[in-house]
C-alpha atoms as a PDB file:
ATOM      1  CA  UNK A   1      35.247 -67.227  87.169  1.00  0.00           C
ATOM      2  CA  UNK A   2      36.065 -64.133  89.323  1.00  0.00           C
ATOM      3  CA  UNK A   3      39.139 -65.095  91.847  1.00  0.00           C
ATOM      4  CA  UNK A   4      39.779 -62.669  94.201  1.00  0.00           C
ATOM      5  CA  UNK A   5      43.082 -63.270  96.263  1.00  0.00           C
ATOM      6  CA  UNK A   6      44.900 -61.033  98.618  1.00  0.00           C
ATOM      7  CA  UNK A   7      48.661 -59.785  98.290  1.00  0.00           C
ATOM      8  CA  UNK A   8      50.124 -62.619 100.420  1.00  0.00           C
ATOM      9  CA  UNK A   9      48.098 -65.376  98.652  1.00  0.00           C
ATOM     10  CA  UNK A  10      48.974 -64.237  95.647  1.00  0.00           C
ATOM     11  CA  UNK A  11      52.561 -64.101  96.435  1.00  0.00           C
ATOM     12  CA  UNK A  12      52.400 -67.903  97.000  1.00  0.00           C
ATOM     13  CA  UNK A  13      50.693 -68.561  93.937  1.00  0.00           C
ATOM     14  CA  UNK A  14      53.138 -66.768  91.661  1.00  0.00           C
ATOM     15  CA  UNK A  15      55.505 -68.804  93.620  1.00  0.00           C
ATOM     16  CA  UNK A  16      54.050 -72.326  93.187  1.00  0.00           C
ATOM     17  CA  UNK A  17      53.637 -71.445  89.403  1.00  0.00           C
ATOM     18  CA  UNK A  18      57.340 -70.615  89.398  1.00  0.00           C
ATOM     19  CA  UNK A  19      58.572 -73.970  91.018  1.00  0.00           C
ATOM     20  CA  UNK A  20      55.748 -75.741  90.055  1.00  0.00           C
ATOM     21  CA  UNK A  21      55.326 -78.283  92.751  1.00  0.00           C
ATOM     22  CA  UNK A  22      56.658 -76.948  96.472  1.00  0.00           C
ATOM     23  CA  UNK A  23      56.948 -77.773 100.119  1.00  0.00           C
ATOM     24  CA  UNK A  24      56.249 -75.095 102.143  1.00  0.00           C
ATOM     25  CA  UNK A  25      59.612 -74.712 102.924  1.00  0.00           C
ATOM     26  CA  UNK A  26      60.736 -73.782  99.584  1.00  0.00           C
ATOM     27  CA  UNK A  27      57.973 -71.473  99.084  1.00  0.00           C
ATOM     28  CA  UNK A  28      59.289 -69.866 102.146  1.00  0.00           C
ATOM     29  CA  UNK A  29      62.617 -69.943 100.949  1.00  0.00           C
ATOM     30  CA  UNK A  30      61.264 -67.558  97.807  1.00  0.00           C
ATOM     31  CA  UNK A  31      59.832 -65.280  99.188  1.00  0.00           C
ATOM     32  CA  UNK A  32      61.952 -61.826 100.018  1.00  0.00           C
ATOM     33  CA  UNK A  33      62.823 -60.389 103.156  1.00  0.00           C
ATOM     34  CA  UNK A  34      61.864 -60.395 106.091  1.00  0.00           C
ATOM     35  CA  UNK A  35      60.137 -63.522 105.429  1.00  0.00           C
ATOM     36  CA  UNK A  36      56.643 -64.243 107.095  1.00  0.00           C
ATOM     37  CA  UNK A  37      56.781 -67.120 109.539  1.00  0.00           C
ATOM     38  CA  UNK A  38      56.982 -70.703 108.457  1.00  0.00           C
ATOM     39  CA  UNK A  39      52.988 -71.164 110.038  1.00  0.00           C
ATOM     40  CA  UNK A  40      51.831 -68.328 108.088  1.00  0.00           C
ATOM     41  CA  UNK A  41      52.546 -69.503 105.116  1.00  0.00           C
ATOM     42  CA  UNK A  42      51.802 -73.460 105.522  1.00  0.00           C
ATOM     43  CA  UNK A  43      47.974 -70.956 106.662  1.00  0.00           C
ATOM     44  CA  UNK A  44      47.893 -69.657 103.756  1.00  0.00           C
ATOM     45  CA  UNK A  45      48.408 -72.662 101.291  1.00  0.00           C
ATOM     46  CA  UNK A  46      45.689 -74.509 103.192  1.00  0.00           C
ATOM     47  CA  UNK A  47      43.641 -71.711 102.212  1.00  0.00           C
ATOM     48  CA  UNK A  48      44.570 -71.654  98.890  1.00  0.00           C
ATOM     49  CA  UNK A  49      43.596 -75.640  98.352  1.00  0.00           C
ATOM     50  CA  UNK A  50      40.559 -75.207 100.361  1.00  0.00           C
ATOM     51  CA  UNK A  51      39.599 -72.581  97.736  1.00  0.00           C
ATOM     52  CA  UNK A  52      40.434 -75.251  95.096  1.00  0.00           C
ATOM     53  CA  UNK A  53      43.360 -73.427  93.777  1.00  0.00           C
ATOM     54  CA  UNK A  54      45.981 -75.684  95.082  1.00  0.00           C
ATOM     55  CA  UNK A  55      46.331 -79.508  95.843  1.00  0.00           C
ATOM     56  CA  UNK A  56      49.074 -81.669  97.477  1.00  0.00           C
ATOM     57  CA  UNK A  57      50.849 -84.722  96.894  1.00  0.00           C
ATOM     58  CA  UNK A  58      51.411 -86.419 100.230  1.00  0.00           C
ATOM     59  CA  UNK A  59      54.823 -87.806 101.368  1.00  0.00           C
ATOM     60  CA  UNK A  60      53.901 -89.028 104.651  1.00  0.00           C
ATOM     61  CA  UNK A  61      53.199 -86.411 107.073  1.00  0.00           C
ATOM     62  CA  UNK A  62      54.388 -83.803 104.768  1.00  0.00           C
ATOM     63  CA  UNK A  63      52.962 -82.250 101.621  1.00  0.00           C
ATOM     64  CA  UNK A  64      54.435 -81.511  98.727  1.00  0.00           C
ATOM     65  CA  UNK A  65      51.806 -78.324  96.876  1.00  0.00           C
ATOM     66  CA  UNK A  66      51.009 -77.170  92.891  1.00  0.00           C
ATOM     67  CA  UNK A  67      48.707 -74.716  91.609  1.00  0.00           C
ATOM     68  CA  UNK A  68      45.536 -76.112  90.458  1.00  0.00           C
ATOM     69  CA  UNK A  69      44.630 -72.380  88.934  1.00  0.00           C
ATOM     70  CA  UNK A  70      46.624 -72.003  85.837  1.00  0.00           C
ATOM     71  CA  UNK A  71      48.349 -68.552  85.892  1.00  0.00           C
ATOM     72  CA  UNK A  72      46.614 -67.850  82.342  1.00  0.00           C
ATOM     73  CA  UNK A  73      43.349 -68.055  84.363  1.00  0.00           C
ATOM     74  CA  UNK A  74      44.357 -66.057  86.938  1.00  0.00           C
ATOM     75  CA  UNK A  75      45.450 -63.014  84.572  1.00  0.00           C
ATOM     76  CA  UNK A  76      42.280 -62.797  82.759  1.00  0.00           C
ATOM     77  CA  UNK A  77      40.384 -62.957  86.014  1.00  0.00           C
ATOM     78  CA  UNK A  78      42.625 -60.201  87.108  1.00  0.00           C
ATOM     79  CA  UNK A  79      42.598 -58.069  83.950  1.00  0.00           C
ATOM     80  CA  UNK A  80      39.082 -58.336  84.041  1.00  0.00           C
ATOM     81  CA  UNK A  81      38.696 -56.814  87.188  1.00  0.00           C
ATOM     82  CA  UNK A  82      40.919 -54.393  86.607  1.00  0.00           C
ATOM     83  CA  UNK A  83      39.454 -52.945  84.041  1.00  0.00           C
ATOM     84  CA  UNK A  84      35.961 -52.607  85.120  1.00  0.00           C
ATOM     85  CA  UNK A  85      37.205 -51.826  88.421  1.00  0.00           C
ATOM     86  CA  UNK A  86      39.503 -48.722  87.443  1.00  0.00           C
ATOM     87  CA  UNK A  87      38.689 -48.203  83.499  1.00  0.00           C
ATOM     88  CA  UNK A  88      34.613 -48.806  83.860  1.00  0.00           C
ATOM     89  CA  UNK A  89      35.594 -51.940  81.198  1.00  0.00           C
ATOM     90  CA  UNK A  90      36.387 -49.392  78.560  1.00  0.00           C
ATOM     91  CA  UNK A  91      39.445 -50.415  76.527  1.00  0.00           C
ATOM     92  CA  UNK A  92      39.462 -46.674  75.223  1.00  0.00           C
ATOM     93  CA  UNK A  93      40.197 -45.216  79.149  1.00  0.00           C
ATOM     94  CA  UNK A  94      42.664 -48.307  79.453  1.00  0.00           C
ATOM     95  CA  UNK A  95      44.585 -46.983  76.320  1.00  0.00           C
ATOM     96  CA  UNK A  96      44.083 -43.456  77.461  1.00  0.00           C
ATOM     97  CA  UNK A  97      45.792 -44.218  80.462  1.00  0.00           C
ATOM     98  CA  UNK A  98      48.887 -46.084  79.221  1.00  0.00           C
ATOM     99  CA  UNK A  99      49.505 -42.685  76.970  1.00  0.00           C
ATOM    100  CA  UNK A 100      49.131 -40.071  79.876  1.00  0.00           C
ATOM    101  CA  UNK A 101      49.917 -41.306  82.857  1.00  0.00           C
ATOM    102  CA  UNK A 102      52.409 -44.238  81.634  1.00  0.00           C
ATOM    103  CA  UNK A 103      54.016 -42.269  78.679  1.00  0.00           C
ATOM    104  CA  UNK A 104      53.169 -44.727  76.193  1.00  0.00           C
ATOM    105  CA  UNK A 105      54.192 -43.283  72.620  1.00  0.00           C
ATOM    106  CA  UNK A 106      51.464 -43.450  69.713  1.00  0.00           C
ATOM    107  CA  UNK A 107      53.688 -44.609  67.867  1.00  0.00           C
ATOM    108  CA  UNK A 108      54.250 -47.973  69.624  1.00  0.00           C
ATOM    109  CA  UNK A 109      51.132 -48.166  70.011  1.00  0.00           C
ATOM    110  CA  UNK A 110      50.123 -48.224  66.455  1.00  0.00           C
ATOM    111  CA  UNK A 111      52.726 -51.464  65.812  1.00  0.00           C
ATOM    112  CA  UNK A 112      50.892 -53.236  69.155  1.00  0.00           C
ATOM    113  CA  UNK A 113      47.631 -52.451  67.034  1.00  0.00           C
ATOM    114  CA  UNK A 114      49.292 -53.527  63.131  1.00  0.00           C
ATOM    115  CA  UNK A 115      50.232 -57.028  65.142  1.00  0.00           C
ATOM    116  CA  UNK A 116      46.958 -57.556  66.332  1.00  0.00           C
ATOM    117  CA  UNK A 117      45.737 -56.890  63.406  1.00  0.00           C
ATOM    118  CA  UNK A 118      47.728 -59.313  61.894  1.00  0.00           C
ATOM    119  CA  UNK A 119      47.068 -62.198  64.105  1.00  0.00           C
ATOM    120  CA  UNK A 120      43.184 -61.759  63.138  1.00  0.00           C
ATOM    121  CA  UNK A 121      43.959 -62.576  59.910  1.00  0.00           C
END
C-alpha cells in the first residue's frame, strides 16, 4: 500500500502516534512554533480519517482522534519510496550513499551486516 502524505499531515500523524488518542487541541498543543491555526489542523485530521488513516471516538460534539495507520506501515511505505525514488530500489546506491555523503565508516557497517546476519539464523 503506497501512502503518500504531505509535510503537515505527516506532522499530525507522528503526533497522534505519539499521544496515541488526541483532541485537536492537544495535537495543536505539539506541534512547534508558530503553530498553524486551530482550523487548519482540525482540516487536516478530517483529511487524514477520510483517507482511512485516522478515526474518532465521539464525546458529544467533540472528537477525540487515533491513527488507524500503524507507524510500522507507514515507514515501509516510506522507505519504499524512498528508495526507488532516489536510489532506483538499489540497496547497493542506498549503502553507497550512507558511506559518501553521510560518512558512514565500513567498519560499522560490517557489525550492522554480522547482526543481520545473525538474526537470519
Amino acid at each position: 500500500m503506497e501512502i503518500l502524505l504531505t509535510h503537515k499531515e505527516e506532522e499530525v500523524m507522528q503526533i497522534l502516534w505519539k499521544l496515541d488518542r488526541a483532541f485537536v487541541k492537544e495535537i495543536l498543543e505539539e506541534m512547534p512554533n508558530p503553530k498553524p491555526p486551530y482550523n487548519t489542523i482540525s482540516s487536516i485530521v478530517r483529511k487524514l480519517e477520510g483517507m482511512g488513516l485516522v478515526a474518532h471516538e465521539s464525546f458529544g460534539k467533540t472528537h477525540r482522534y487515533y491513527a488507524v495507520l500503524k507507524k510500522e506501515e507507514y515507514r515501509k511505505s516510506s522507505f519504499k519510496e524512498l528508495m526507488n525514488n532516489y536510489f532506483g530500489g538499489s540497496v547497493e546506491q542506498l549503502m553507497s550513499f550512507f558511506v559518501k555523503e553521510e560518512k558512514v565508516d565500513i567498519e560499522d557497517l560490517n557489525e550492522i551486516l554480522e547482526k543481520i546476519k545473525k538474526q537470519d539464523q
